[in-house]
C-alpha atoms as a PDB file:
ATOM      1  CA  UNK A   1     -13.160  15.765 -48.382  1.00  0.00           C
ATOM      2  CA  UNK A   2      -9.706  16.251 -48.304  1.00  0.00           C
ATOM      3  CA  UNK A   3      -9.727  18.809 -45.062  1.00  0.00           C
ATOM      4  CA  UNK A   4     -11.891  16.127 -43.182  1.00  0.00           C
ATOM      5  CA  UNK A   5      -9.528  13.235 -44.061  1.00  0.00           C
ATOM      6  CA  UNK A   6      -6.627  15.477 -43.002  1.00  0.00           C
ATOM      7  CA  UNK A   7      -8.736  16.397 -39.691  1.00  0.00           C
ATOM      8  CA  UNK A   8      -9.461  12.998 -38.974  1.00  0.00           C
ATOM      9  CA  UNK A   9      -6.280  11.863 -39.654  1.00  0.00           C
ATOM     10  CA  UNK A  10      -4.380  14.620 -37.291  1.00  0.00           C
ATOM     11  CA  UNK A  11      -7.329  13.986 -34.491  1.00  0.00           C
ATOM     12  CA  UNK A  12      -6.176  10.066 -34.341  1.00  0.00           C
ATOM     13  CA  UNK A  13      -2.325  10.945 -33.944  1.00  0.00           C
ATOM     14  CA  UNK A  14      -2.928  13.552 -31.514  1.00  0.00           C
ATOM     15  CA  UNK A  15      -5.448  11.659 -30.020  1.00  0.00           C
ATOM     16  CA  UNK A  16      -2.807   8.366 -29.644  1.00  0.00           C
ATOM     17  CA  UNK A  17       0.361  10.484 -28.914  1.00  0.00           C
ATOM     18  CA  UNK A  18      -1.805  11.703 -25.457  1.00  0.00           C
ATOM     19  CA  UNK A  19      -2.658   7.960 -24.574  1.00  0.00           C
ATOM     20  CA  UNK A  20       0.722   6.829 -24.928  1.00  0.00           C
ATOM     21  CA  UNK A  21       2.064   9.798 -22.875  1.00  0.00           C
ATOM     22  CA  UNK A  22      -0.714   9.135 -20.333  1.00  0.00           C
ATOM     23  CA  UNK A  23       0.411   5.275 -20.381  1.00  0.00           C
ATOM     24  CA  UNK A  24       3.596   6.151 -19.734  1.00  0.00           C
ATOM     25  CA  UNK A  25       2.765   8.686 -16.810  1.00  0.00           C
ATOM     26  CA  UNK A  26       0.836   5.707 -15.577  1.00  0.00           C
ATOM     27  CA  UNK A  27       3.482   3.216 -15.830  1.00  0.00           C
ATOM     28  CA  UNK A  28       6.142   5.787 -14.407  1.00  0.00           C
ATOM     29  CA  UNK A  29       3.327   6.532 -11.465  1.00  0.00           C
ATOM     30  CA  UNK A  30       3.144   2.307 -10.686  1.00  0.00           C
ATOM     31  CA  UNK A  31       7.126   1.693 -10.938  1.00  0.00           C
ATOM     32  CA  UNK A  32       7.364   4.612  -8.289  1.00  0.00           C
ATOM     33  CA  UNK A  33       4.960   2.973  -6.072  1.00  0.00           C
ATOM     34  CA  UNK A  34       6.194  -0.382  -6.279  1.00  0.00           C
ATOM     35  CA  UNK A  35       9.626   1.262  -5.182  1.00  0.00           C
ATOM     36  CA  UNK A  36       8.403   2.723  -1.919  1.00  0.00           C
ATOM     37  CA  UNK A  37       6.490  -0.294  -1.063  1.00  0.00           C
ATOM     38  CA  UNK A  38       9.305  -2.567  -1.615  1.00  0.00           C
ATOM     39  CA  UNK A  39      11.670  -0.042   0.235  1.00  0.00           C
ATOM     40  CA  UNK A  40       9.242   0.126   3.442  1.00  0.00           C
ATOM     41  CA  UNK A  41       8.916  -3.571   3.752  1.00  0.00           C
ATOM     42  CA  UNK A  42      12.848  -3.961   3.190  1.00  0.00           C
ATOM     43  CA  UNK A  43      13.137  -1.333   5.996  1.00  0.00           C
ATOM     44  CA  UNK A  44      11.088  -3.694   7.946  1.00  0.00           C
ATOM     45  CA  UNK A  45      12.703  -6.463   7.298  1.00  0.00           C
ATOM     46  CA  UNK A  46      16.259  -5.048   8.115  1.00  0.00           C
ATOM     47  CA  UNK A  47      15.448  -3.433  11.046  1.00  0.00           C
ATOM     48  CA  UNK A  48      15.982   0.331   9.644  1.00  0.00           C
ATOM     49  CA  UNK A  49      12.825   1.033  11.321  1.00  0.00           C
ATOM     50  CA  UNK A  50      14.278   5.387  11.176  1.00  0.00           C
ATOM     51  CA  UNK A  51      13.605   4.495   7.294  1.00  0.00           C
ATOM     52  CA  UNK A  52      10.487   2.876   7.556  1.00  0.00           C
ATOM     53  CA  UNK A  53       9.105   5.166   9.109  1.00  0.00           C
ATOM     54  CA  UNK A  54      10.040   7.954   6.794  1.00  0.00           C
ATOM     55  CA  UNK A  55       7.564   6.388   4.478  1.00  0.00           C
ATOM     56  CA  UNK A  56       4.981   7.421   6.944  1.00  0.00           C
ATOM     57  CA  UNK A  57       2.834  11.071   6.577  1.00  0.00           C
ATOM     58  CA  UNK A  58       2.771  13.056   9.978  1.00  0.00           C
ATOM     59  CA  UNK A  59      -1.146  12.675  10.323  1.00  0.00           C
ATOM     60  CA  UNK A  60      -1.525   9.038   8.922  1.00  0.00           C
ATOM     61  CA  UNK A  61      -3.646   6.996  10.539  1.00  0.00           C
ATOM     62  CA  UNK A  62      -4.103   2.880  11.243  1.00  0.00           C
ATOM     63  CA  UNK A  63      -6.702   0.476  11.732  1.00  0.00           C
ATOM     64  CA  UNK A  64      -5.697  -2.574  13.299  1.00  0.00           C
ATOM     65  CA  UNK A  65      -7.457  -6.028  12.956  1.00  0.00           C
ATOM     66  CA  UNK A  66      -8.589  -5.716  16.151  1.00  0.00           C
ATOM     67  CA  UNK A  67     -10.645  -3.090  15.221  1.00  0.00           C
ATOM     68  CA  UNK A  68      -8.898  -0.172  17.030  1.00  0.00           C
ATOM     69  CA  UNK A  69      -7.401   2.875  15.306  1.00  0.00           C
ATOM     70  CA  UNK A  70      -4.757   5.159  15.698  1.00  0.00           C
ATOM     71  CA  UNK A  71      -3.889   8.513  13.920  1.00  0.00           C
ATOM     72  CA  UNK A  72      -0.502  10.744  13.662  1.00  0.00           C
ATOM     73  CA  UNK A  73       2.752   9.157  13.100  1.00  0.00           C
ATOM     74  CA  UNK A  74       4.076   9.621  17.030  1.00  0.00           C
ATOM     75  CA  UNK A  75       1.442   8.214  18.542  1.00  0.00           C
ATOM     76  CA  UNK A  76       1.507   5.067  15.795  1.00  0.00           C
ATOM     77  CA  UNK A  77       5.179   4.704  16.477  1.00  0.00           C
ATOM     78  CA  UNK A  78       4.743   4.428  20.230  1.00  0.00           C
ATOM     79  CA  UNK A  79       1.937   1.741  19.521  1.00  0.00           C
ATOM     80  CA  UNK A  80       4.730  -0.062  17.491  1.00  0.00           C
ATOM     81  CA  UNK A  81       7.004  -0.290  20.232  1.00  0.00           C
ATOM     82  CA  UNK A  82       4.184  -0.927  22.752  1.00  0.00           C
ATOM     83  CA  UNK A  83       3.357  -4.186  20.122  1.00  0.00           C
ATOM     84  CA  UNK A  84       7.182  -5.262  19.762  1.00  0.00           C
ATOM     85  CA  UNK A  85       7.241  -5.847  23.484  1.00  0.00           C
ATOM     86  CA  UNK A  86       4.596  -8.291  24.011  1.00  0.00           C
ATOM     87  CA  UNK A  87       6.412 -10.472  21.188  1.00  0.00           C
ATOM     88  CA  UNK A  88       8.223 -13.436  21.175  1.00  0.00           C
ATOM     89  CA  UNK A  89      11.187 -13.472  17.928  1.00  0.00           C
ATOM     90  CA  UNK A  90      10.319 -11.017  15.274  1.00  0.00           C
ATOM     91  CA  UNK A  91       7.142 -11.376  13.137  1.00  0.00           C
ATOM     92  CA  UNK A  92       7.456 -13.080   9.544  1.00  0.00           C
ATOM     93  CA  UNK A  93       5.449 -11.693   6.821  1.00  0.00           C
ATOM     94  CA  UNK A  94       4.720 -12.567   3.282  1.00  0.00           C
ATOM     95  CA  UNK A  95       2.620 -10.803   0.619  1.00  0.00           C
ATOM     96  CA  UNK A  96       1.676 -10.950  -2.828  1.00  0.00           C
ATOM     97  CA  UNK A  97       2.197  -7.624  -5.029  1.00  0.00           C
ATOM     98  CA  UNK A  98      -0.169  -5.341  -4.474  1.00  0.00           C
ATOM     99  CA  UNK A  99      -2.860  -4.241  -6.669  1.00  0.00           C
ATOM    100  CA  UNK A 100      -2.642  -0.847  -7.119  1.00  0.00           C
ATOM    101  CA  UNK A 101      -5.744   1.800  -8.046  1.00  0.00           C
ATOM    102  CA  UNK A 102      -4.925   5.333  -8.511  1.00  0.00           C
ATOM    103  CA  UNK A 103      -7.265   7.866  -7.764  1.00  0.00           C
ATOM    104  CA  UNK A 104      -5.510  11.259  -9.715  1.00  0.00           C
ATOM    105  CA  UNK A 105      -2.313  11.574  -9.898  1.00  0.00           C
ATOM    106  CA  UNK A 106      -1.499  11.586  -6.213  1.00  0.00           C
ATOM    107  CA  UNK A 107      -3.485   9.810  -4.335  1.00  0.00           C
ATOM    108  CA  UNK A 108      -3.106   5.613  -4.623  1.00  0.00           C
ATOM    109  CA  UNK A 109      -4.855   2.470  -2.895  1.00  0.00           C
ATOM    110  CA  UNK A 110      -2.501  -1.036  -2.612  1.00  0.00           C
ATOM    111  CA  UNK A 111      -3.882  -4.455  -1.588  1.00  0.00           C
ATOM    112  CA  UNK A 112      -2.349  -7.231  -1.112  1.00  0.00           C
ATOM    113  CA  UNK A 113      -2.615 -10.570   0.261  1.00  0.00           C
ATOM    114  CA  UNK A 114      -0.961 -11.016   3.598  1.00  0.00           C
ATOM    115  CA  UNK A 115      -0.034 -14.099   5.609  1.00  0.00           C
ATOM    116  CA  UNK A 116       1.635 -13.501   8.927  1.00  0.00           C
ATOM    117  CA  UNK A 117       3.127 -15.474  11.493  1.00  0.00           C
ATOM    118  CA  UNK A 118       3.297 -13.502  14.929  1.00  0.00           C
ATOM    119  CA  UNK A 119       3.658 -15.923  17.935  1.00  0.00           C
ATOM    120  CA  UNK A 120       3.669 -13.689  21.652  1.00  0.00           C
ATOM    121  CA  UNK A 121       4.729 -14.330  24.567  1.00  0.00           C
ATOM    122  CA  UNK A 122       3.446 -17.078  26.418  1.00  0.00           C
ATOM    123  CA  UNK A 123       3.078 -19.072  22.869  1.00  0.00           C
ATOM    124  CA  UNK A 124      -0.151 -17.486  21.898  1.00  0.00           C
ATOM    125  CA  UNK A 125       0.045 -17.502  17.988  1.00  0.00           C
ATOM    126  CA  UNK A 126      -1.358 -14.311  16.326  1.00  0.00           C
ATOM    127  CA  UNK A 127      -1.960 -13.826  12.716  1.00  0.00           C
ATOM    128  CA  UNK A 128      -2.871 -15.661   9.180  1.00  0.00           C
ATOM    129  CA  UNK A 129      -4.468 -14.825   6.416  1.00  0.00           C
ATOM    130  CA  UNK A 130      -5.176 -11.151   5.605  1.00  0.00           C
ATOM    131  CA  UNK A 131      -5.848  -7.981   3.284  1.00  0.00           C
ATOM    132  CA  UNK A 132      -3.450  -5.309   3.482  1.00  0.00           C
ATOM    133  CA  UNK A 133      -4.863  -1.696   2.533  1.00  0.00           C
ATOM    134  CA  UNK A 134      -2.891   0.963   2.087  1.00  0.00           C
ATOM    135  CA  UNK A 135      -3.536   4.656   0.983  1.00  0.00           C
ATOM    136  CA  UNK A 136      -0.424   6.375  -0.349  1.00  0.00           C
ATOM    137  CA  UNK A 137      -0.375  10.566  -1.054  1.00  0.00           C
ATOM    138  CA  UNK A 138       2.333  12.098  -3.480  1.00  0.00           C
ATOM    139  CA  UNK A 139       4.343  15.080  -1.219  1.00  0.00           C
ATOM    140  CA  UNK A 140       6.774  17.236  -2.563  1.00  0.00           C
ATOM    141  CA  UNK A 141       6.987  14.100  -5.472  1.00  0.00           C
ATOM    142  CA  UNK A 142       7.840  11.678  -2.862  1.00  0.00           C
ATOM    143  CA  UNK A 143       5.113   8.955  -1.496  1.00  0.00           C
ATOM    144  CA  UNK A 144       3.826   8.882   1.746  1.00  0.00           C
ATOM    145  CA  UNK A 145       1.980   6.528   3.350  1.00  0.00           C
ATOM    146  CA  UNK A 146      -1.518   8.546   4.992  1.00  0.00           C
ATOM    147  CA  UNK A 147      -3.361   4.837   6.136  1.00  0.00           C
ATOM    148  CA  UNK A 148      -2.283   1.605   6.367  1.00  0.00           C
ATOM    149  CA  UNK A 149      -5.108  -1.103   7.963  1.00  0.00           C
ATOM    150  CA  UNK A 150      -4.935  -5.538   8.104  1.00  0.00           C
ATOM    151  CA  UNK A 151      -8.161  -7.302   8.123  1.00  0.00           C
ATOM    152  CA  UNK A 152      -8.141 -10.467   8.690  1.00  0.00           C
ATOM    153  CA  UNK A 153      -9.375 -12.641   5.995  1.00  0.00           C
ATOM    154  CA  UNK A 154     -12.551 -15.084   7.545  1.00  0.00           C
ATOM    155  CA  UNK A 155     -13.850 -18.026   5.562  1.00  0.00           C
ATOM    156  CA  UNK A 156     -17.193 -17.402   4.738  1.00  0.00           C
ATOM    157  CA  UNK A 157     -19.467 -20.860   5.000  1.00  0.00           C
ATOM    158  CA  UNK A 158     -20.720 -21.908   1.596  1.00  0.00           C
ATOM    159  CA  UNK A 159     -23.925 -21.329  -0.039  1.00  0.00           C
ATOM    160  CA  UNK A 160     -26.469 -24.290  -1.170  1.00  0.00           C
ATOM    161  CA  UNK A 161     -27.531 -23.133  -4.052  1.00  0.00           C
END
């Protein structure tokens, strides 16, 4: 009796000293996350677009609301420049903070809420309401952003039920 209250005893403090590493790996994982993302949209919004797009993998790949999609980190780039030239000021975002889902240890999904306020030129006004994915890969212990995509967020009539 006494070996199996010892056992049992041992099992439960092994068994909570891994959980509370693994909570802690977890919590270490998010913080680091939440630091890139926060540094790529402050490299946005200063205009350091050399670091913002260090964030960036060499093959990632983008989906844009309009349904098109581009992959490899040159050919989103010149896309990017493409896009700044057919606007009018610069584009204001704001987001909520993203949810995060990890799948392993290197390998993360964010979404957030996006509203943005792009006007062209000409006046046309571009934009809204939105869901921003992004897919984040651990290289070398720094994260790198593999797919990034915006769908636009459509109201959806209402049900009689």
């Amino acid at each position: 009796m006494k070996n199996i209250l010892f056992s049992t005893i041992t099992l439960l403090f092994v068994s909570l000293s891994f959980s509370n590493v693994n909570a802690q790996t977890a919590s270490t994982d998010e913080a680091s996350i939440l630091k890139m993302w926060d540094a790529v949209w402050n490299a946005y919004e200063s205009g350091d677009e050399a670091k913002m797009w260090s964030f960036y993998a060499e093959n990632a790949c983008e989906v844009y609301p309009d349904g098109s999609s581009i992959s490899g980190i040159k050919a989103i780039r010149e896309g990017y420049e493409q896009f700044k030239t057919m606007l009018e000021g610069k584009p204001s975002w704001s987001m909520t903070k993203p949810a995060i889902t990890f799948f392993g240890s290197d390998l993360v999904l964010l979404v957030s809420d996006v509203t943005a306020d792009i006007k062209l030129k000409g006046g046309q006004q571009i934009g809204g309401k939105a869901k921003f994915a992004t897919i984040a890969h651990r290289s070398n212990g720094n994260w790198l952003i593999v797919f990034d995509s915006q769908t636009p967020v459509m109201e959806m009539p209402a049900t009689n039920k």
